[in-house]
Protein backbone atom coordinates (compact mmCIF):
# COMPACT_ATOMS: atom_id res chain seq x y z
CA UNK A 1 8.14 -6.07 19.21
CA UNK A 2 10.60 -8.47 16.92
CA UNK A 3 9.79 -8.37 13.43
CA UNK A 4 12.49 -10.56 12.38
CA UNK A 5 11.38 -12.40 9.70
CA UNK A 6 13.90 -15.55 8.59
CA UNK A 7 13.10 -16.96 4.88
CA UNK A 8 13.00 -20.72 5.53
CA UNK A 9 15.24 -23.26 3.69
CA UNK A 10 15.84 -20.41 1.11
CA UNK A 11 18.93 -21.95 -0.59
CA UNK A 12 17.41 -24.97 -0.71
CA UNK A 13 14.22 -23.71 -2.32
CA UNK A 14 16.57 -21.56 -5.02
CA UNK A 15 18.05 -24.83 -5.68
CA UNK A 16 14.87 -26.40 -6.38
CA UNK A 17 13.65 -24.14 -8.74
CA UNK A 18 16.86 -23.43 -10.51
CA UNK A 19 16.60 -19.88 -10.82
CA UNK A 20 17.80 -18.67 -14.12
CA UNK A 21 18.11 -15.10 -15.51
CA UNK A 22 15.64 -14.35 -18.14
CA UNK A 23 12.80 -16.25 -16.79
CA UNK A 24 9.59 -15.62 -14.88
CA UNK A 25 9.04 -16.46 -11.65
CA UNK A 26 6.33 -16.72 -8.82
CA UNK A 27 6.35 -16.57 -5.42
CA UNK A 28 3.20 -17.00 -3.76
CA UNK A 29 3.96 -16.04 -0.37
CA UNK A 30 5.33 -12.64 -0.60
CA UNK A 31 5.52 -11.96 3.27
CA UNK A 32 8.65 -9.85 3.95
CA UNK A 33 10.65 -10.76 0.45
CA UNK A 34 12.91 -12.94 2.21
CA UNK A 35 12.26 -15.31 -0.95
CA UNK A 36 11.14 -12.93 -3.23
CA UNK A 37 14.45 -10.85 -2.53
CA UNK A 38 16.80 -13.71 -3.70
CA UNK A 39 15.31 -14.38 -6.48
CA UNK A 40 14.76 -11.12 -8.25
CA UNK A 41 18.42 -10.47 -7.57
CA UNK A 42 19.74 -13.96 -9.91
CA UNK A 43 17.24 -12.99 -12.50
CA UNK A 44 17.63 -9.31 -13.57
CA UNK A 45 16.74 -9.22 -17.05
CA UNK A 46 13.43 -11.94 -16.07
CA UNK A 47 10.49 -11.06 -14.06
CA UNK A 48 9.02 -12.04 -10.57
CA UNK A 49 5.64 -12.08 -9.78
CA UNK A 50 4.80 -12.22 -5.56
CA UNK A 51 1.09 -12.43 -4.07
CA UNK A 52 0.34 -11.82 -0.82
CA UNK A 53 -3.39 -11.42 0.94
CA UNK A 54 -2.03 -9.41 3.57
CA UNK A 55 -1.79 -5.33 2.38
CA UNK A 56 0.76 -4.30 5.18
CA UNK A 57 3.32 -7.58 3.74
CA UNK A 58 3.04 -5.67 0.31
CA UNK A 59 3.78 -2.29 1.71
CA UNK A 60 6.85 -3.19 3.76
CA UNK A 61 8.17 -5.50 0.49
CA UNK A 62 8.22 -2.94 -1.98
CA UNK A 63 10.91 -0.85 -1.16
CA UNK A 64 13.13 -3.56 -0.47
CA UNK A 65 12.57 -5.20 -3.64
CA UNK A 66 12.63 -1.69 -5.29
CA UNK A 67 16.75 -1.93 -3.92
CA UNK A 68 17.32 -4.52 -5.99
CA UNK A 69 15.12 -4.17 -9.07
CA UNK A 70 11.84 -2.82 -10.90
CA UNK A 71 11.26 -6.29 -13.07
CA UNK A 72 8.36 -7.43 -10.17
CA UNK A 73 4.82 -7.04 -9.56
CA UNK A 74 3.15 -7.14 -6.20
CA UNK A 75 -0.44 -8.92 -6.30
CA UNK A 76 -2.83 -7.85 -3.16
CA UNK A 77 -4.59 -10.90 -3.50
CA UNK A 78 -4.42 -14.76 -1.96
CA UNK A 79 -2.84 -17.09 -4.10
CA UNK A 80 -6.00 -19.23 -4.89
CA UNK A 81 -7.00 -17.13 -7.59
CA UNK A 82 -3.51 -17.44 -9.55
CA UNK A 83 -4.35 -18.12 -12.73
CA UNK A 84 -6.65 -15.36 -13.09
CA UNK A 85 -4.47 -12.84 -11.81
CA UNK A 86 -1.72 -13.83 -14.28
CA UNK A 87 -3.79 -14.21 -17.48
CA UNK A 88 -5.60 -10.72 -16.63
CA UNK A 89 -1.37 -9.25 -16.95
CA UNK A 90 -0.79 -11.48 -20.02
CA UNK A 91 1.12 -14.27 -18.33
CA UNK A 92 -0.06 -18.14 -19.72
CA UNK A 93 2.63 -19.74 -18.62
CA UNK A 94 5.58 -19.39 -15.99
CA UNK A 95 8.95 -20.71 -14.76
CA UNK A 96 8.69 -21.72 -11.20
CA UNK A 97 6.15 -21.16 -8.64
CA UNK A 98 7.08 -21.30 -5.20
CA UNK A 99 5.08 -21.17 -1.94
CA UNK A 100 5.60 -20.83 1.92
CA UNK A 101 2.67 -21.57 3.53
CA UNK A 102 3.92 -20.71 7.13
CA UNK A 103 2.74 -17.25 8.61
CA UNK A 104 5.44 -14.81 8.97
CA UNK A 105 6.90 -13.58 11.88
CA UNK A 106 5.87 -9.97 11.77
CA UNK A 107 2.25 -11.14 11.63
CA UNK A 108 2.51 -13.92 14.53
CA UNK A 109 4.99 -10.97 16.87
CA UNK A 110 2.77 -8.36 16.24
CA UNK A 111 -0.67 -9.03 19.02
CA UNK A 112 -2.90 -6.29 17.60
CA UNK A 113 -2.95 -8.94 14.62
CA UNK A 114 -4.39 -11.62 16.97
CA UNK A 115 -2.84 -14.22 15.51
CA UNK A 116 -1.14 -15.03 19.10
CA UNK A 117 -2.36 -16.94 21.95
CA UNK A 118 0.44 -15.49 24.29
CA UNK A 119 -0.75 -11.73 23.82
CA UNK A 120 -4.06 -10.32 24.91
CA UNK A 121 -5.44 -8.74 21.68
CA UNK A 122 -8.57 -8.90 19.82
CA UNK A 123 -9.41 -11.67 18.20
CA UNK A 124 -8.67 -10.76 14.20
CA UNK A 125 -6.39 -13.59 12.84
CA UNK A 126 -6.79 -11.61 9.11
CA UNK A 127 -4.05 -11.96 6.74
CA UNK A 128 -6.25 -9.85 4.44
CA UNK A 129 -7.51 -7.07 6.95
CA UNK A 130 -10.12 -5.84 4.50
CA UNK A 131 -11.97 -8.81 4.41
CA UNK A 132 -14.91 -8.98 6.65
CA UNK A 133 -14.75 -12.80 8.07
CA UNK A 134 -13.02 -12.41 11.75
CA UNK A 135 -11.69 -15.20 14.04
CA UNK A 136 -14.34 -13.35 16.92
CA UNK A 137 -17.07 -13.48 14.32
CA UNK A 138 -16.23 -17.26 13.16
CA UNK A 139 -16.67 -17.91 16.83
CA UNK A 140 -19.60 -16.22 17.30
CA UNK A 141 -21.39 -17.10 14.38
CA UNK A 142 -20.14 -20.74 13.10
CA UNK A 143 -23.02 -23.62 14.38
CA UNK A 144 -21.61 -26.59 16.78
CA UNK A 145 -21.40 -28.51 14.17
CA UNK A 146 -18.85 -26.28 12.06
CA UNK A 147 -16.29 -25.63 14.72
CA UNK A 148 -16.42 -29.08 15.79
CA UNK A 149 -15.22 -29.87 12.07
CA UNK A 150 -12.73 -26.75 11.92
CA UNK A 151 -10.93 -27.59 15.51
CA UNK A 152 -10.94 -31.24 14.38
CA UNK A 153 -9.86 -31.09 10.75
CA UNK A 154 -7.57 -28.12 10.87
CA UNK A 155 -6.09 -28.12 14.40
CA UNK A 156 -6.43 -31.90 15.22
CA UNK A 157 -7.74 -30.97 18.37
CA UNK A 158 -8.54 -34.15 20.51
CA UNK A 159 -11.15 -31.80 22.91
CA UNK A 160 -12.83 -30.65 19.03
CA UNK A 161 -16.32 -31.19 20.31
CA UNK A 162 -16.01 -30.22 24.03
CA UNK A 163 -14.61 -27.10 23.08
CA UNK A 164 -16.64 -26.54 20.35
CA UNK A 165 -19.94 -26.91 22.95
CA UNK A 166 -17.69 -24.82 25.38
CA UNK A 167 -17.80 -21.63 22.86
CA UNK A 168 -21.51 -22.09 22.11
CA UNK A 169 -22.22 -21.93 26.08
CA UNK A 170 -19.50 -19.20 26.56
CA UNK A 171 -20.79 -16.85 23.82
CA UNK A 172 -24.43 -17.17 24.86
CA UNK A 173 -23.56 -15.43 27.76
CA UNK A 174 -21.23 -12.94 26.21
CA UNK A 175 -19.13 -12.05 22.93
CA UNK A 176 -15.74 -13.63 22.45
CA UNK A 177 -13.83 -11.34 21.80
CA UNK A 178 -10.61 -11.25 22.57
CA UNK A 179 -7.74 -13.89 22.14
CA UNK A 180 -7.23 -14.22 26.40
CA UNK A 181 -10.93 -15.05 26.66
CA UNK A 182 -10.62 -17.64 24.17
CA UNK A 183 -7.86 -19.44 25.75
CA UNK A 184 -9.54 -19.81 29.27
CA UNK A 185 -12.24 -21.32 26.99
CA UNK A 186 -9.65 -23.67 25.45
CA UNK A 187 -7.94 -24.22 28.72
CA UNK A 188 -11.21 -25.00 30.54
CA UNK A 189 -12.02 -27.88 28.54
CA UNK A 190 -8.54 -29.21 29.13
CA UNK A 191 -7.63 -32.24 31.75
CA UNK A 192 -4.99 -31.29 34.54
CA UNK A 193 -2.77 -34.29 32.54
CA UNK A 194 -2.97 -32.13 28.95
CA UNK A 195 -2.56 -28.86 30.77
CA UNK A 196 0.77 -29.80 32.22
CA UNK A 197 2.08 -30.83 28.76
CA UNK A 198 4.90 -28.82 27.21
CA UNK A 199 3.51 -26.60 24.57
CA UNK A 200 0.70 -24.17 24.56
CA UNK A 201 -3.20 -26.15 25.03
CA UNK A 202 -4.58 -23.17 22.66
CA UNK A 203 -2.07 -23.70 19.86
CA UNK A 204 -3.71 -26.47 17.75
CA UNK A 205 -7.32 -24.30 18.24
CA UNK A 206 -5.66 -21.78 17.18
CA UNK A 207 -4.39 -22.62 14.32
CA UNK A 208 -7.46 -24.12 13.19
CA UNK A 209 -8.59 -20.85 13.60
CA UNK A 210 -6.85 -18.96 11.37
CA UNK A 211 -7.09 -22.04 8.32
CA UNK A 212 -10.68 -21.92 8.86
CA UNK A 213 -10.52 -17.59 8.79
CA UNK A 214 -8.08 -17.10 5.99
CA UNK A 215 -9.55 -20.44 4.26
CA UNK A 216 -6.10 -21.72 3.43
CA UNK A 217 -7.03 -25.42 2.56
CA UNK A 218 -8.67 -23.88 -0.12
CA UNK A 219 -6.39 -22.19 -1.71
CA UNK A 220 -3.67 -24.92 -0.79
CA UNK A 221 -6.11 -27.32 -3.02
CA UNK A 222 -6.26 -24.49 -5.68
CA UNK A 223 -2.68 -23.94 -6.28
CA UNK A 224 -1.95 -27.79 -6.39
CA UNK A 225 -4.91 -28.04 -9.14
CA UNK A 226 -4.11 -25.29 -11.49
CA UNK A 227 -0.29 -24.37 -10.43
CA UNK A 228 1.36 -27.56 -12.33
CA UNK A 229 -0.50 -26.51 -15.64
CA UNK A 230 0.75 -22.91 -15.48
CA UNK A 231 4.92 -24.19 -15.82
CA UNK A 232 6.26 -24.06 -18.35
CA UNK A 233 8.34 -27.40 -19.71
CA UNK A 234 11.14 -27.53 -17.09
CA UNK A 235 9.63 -25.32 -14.91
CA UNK A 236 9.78 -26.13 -11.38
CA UNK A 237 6.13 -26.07 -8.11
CA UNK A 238 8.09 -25.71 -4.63
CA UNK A 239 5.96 -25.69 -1.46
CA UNK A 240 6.97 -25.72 1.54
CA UNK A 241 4.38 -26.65 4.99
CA UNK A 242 4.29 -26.52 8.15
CA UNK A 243 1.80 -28.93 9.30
CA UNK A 244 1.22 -32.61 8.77
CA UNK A 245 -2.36 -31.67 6.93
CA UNK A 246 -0.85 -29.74 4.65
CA UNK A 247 2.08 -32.00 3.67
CA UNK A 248 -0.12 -34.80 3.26
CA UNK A 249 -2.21 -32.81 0.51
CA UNK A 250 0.86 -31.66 -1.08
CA UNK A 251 2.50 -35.30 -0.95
CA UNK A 252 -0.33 -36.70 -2.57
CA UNK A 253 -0.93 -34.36 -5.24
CA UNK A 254 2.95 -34.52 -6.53
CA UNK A 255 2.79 -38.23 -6.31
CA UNK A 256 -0.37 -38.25 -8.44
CA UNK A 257 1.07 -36.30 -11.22
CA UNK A 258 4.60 -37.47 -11.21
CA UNK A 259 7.00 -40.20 -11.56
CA UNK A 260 10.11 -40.70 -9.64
CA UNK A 261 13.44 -40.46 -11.53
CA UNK A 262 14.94 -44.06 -11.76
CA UNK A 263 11.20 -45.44 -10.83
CA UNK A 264 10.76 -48.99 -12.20
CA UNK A 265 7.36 -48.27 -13.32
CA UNK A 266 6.28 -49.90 -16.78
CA UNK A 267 7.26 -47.83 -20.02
CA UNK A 268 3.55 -46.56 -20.39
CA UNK A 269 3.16 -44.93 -17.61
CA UNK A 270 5.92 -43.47 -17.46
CA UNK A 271 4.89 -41.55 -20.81
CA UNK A 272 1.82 -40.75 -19.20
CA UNK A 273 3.24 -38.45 -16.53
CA UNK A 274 4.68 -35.30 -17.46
CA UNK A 275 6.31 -34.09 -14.24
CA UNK A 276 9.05 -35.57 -12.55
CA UNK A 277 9.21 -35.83 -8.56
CA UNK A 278 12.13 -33.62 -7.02
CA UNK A 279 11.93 -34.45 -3.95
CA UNK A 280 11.13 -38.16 -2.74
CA UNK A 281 11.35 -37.72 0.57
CA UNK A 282 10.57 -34.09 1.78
CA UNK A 283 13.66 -31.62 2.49
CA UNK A 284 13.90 -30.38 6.36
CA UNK A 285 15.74 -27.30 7.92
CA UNK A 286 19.25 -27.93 8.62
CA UNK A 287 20.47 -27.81 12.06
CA UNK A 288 22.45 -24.59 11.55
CA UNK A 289 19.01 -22.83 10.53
CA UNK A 290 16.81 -24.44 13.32
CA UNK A 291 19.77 -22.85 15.82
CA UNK A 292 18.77 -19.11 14.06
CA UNK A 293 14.85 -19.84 13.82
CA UNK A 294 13.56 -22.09 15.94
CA UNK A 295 10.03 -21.64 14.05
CA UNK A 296 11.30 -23.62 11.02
CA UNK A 297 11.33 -26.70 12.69
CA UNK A 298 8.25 -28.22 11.61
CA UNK A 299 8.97 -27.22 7.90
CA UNK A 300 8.78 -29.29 5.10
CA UNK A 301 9.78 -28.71 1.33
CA UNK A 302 8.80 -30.39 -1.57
CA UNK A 303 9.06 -30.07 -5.36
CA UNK A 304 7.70 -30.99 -8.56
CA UNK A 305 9.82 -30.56 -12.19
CA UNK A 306 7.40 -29.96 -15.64
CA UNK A 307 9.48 -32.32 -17.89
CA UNK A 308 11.22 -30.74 -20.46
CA UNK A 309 9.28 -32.25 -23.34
CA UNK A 310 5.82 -31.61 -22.04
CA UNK A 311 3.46 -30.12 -23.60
């Protein structure tokens, strides 16, 4: 089993949010401390603060950031509830936050997580195995209506409804439970013309899956409310996506709060906004990293700068 796990556009996301010693940092995305790993090592006087919903990403981080430093704290929780976990440690406000929102490597190459539709596993997709909400029991219990709307709005499944009715029949007759009996599902629903495509028929299901499991358009929407209010002035929100749903949120959100440098926009309004857009048009993988990881391909980055007189 490969557990490589390659941090994505990691100089470029240092770059972004400007590490500097002294100051207090968060990554959001622990996952194997690719990220997290860089940046406690430029900052060994400040302090980093990583989150991660899955217990066994924690585990396997904590020695290697131990290596480097003891100035970190590892948060077993999902990043939606940010704010809380910081002001219950004293934190107000912060430096930079930063956020991957792919899933790691070790968690897609490992099938006992069930996370992949090329391994014959049970059907988990968990990245917080103590919760009690399974990708089996979302299939067994969700209404026609609901995983119409999950396959559609997460996955952008063109076959939402058929395969939505297609699970309803199939589990009638017997649990889904495994990630192979889920994919004949997927695949039955599925024209000879879409089957012959190049890529996988079950990847867009899914993925809209393990959103709908792990409820990461919420949290997405939660760190783009409160994260720009926990920076402090100069202090630096980097995301980067993987999918076109998720940039869109993230593109609209920055936009909303921000104001390009050398915009044209009236005086006023520029006083109004506080944050200054880093990155106009979003930052991709650089053809030298998509030759080592393929899986950054679809990978997007974006930023958003605190100005340095805000309030």
């Amino acid at each position: 089993m490969n557990l490589t796990h390659f941090p994505v556009m990691l100089e470029e996301s240092l770059s972004l949010l400007d590490v500097k010693d002294g100051k207090t940092y968060v990554d959001c995305t622990l996952g194997r401390a690719g990220h997290s790993s860089a940046i406690l090592k430029r900052i060994p006087s400040g302090r980093l603060i990583a989150f991660d919903s899955d217990i066994e990403a924690i585990n396997q981080s904590r020695p290697k950031l131990r290596e480097i430093g003891d100035n970190f704290t590892l948060i077993h929780s999902n990043f939606a509830y940010l704010a809380g976990e910081l002001a219950s440690r004293g934190i107000g406000k912060v430096d930079g936050i930063f956020a991957d929102l792919g899933v790691s490597s070790p968690q897609f190459d490992d099938p006992s997580r069930g996370f992949s539709y090329r391994e014959d596993a049970p059907l988990d997709m968990r990245m917080d195995q103590s919760q009690s909400l399974t990708a089996a029991k979302l299939v067994e219990t969700a209404s026609l209506a609901e995983l119409t709307k999950i396959f559609r709005d997460y996955g952008e499944e063109k076959d939402a409804y058929p395969l939505a009715k297609a699970i309803c029949r199939a589990r009638n007759k017997a649990p889904i439970q495994t990630t192979f009996q889920l994919v004949d599902i997927i695949k039955s629903v599925k024209s000879p013309k879409e089957l012959a495509k190049k890529g996988h028929p079950a990847k867009q299901a899914f993925q809209a899956l393990r959103i709908a499991v792990n409820r990461e358009e919420e949290a997405l929407e939660k760190l783009l409310e409160v994260g720009p209010s926990l920076l402090n002035p100069g202090g630096v929100l980097a995301i980067i996506s993987f999918m076109s749903l998720d940039d869109r949120l993230i593109k609209n959100r920055f936009r909303e709060l921000c104001v390009e440098e050398g915009s044209r926009h009236l005086p006023s309004l520029l006083e109004s906004k506080r944050f200054v857009l880093l990155t106009r048009k979003p930052i991709l993988p650089s053809p030298e990293e998509l030759e080592q990881n393929r899986r950054s391909l679809p990978a997007k980055l974006r930023a958003i700068k605190k100005k340095e007189e805000a309030i």
